[in-house]
C-alpha atoms as a PDB file:
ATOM      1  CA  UNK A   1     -17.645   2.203  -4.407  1.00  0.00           C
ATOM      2  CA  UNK A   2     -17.235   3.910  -0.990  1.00  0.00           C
ATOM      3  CA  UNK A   3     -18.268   7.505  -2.396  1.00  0.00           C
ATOM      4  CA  UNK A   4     -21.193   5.657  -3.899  1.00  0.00           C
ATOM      5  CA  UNK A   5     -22.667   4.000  -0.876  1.00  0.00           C
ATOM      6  CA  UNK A   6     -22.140   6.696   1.437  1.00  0.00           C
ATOM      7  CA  UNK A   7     -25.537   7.620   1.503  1.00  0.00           C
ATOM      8  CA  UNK A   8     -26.520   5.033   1.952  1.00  0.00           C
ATOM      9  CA  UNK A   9     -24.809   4.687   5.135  1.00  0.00           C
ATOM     10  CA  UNK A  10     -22.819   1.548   3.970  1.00  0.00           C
ATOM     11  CA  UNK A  11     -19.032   1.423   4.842  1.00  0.00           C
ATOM     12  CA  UNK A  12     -16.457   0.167   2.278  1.00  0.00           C
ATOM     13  CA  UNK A  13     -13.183  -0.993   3.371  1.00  0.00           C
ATOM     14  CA  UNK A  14      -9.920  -1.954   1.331  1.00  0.00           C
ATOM     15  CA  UNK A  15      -8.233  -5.301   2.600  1.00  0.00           C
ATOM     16  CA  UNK A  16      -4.539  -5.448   1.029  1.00  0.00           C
ATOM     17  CA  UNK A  17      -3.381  -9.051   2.420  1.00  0.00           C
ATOM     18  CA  UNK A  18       0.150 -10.238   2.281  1.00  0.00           C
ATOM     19  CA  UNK A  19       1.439 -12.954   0.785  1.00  0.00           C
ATOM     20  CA  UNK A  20      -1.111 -15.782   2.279  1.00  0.00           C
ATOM     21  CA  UNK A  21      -0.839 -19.382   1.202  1.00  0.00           C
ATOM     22  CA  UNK A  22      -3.501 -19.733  -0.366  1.00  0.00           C
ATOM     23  CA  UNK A  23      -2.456 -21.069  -3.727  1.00  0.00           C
ATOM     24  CA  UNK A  24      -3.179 -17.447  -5.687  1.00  0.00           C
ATOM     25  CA  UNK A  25       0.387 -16.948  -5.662  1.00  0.00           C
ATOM     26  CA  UNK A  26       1.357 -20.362  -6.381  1.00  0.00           C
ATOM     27  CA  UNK A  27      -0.578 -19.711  -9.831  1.00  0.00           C
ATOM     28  CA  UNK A  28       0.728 -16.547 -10.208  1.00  0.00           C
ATOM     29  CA  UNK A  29       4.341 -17.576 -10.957  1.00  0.00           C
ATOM     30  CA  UNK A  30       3.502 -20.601 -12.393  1.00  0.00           C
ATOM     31  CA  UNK A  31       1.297 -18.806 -15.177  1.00  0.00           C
ATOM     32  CA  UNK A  32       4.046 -16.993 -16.348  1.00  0.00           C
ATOM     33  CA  UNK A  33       5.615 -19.842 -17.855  1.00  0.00           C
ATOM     34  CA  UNK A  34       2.486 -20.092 -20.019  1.00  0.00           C
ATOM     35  CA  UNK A  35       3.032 -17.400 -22.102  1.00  0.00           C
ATOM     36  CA  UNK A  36       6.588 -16.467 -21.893  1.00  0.00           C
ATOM     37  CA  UNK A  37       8.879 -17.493 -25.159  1.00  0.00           C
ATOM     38  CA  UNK A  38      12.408 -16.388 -25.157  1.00  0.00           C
ATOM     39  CA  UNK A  39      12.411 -16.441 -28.581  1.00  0.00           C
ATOM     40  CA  UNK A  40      10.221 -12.992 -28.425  1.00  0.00           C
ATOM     41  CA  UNK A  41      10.833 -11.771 -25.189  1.00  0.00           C
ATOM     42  CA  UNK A  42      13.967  -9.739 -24.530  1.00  0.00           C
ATOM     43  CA  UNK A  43      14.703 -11.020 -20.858  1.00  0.00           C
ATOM     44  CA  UNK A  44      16.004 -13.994 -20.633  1.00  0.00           C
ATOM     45  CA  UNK A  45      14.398 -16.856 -18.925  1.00  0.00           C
ATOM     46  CA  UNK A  46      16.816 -17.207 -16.302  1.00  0.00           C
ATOM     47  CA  UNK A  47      16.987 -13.339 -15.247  1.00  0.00           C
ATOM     48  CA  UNK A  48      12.969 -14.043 -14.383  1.00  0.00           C
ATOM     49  CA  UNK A  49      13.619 -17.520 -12.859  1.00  0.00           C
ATOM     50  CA  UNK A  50      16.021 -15.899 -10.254  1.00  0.00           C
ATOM     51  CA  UNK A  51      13.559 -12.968  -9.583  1.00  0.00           C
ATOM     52  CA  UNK A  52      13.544 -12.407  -5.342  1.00  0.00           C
ATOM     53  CA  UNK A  53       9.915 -12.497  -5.719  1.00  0.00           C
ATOM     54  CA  UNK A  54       9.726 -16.220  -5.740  1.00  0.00           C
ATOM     55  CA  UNK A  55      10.588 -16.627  -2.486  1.00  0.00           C
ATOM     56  CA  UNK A  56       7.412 -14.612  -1.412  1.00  0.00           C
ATOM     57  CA  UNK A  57       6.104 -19.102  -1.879  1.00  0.00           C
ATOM     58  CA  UNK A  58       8.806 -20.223   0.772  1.00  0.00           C
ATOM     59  CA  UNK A  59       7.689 -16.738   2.890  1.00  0.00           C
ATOM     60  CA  UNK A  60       3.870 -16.929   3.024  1.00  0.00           C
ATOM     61  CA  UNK A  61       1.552 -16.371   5.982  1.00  0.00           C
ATOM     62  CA  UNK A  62      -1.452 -19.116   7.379  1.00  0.00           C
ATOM     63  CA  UNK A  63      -4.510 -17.542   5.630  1.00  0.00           C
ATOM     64  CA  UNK A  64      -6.625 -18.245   9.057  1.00  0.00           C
ATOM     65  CA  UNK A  65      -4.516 -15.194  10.506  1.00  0.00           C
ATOM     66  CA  UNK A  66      -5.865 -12.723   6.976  1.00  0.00           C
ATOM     67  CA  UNK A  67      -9.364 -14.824   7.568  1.00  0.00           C
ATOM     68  CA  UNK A  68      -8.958 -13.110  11.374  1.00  0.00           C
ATOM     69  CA  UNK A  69      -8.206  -9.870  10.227  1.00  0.00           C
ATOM     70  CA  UNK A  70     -10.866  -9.534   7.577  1.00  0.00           C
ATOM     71  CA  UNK A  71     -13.671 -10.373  10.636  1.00  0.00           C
ATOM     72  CA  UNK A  72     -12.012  -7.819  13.082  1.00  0.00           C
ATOM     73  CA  UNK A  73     -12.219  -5.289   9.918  1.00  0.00           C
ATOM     74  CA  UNK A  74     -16.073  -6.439   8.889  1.00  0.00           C
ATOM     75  CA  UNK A  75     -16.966  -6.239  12.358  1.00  0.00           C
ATOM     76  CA  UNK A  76     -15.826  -2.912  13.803  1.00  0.00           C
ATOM     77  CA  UNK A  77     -18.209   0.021  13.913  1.00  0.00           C
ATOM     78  CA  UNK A  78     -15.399   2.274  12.468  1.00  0.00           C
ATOM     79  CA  UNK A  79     -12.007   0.984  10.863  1.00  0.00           C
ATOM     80  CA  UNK A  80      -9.529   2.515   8.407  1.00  0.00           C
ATOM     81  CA  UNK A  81     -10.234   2.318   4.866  1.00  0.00           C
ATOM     82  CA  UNK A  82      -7.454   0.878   3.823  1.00  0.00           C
ATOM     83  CA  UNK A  83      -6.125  -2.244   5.945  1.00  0.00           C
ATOM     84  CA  UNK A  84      -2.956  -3.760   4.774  1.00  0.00           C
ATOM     85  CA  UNK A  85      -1.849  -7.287   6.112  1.00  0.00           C
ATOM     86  CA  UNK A  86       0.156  -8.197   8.085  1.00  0.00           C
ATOM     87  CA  UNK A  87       2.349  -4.709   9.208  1.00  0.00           C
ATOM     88  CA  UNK A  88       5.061  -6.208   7.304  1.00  0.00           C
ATOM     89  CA  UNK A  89       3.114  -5.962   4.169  1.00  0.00           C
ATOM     90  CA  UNK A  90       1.709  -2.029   5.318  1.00  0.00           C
ATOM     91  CA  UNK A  91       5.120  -1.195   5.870  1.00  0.00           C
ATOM     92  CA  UNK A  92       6.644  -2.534   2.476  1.00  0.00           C
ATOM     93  CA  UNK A  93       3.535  -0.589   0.446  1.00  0.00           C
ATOM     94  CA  UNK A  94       4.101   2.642   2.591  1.00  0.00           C
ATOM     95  CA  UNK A  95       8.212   1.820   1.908  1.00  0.00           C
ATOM     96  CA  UNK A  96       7.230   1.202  -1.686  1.00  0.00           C
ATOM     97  CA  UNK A  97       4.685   4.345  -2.457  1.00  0.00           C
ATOM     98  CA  UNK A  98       6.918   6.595  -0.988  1.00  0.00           C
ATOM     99  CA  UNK A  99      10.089   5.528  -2.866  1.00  0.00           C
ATOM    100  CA  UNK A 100       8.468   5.700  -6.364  1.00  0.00           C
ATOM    101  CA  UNK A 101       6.643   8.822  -5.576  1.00  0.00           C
ATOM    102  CA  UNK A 102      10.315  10.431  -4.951  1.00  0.00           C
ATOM    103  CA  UNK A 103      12.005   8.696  -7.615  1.00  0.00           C
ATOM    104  CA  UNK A 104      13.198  10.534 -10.495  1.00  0.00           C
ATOM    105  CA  UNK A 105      13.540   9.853 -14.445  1.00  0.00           C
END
């Protein structure tokens, strides 16, 4: 999108947000337990019941603070294209890239 409205002088920017509480990730782990059956799956319900990322629900950020960012971002003259928040989630996706861009098989 941002290579196709260049000329037309329109900026695009990426907002990555963190884990807001929003209830998207609420429905994210509860969908899961839609269409998982043990009886097909190899893992085993309790290995993805214990799964750390869970705890992102007990963890999450007040979406007025991503609602903040977004208007800083929408406002500026000239911003990044890529704005991750909050620096804890730019960090972990900077942390994350970089280890699975080393890693090898």
């Amino acid at each position: 999108m941002k290579a196709e409205l260049e000329e037309f002088n329109v900026q695009v920017a990426t907002i990555n947000p963190g884990p807001f509480e929003t209830g998207f990730n609420d429905r994210m782990f509860e969908e899961k337990w839609k269409w998982y059956d043990q009886n097909e799956g190899f893992t085993s319900r309790d290995s993805i019941a214990e799964t750390e990322t869970e705890k992102v629900l007990e963890e999450q950020y007040d979406p007025e603070d991503m609602i903040a960012k977004m208007v800083e971002v929408i406002e500026a003259d000239s911003h990044h294209f890529r704005t991750a928040f909050p620096q804890e989630t730019e960090n972990n996706m900077k942390s994350f890239e970089q280890e699975t861009w080393e890693e090898k098989v």
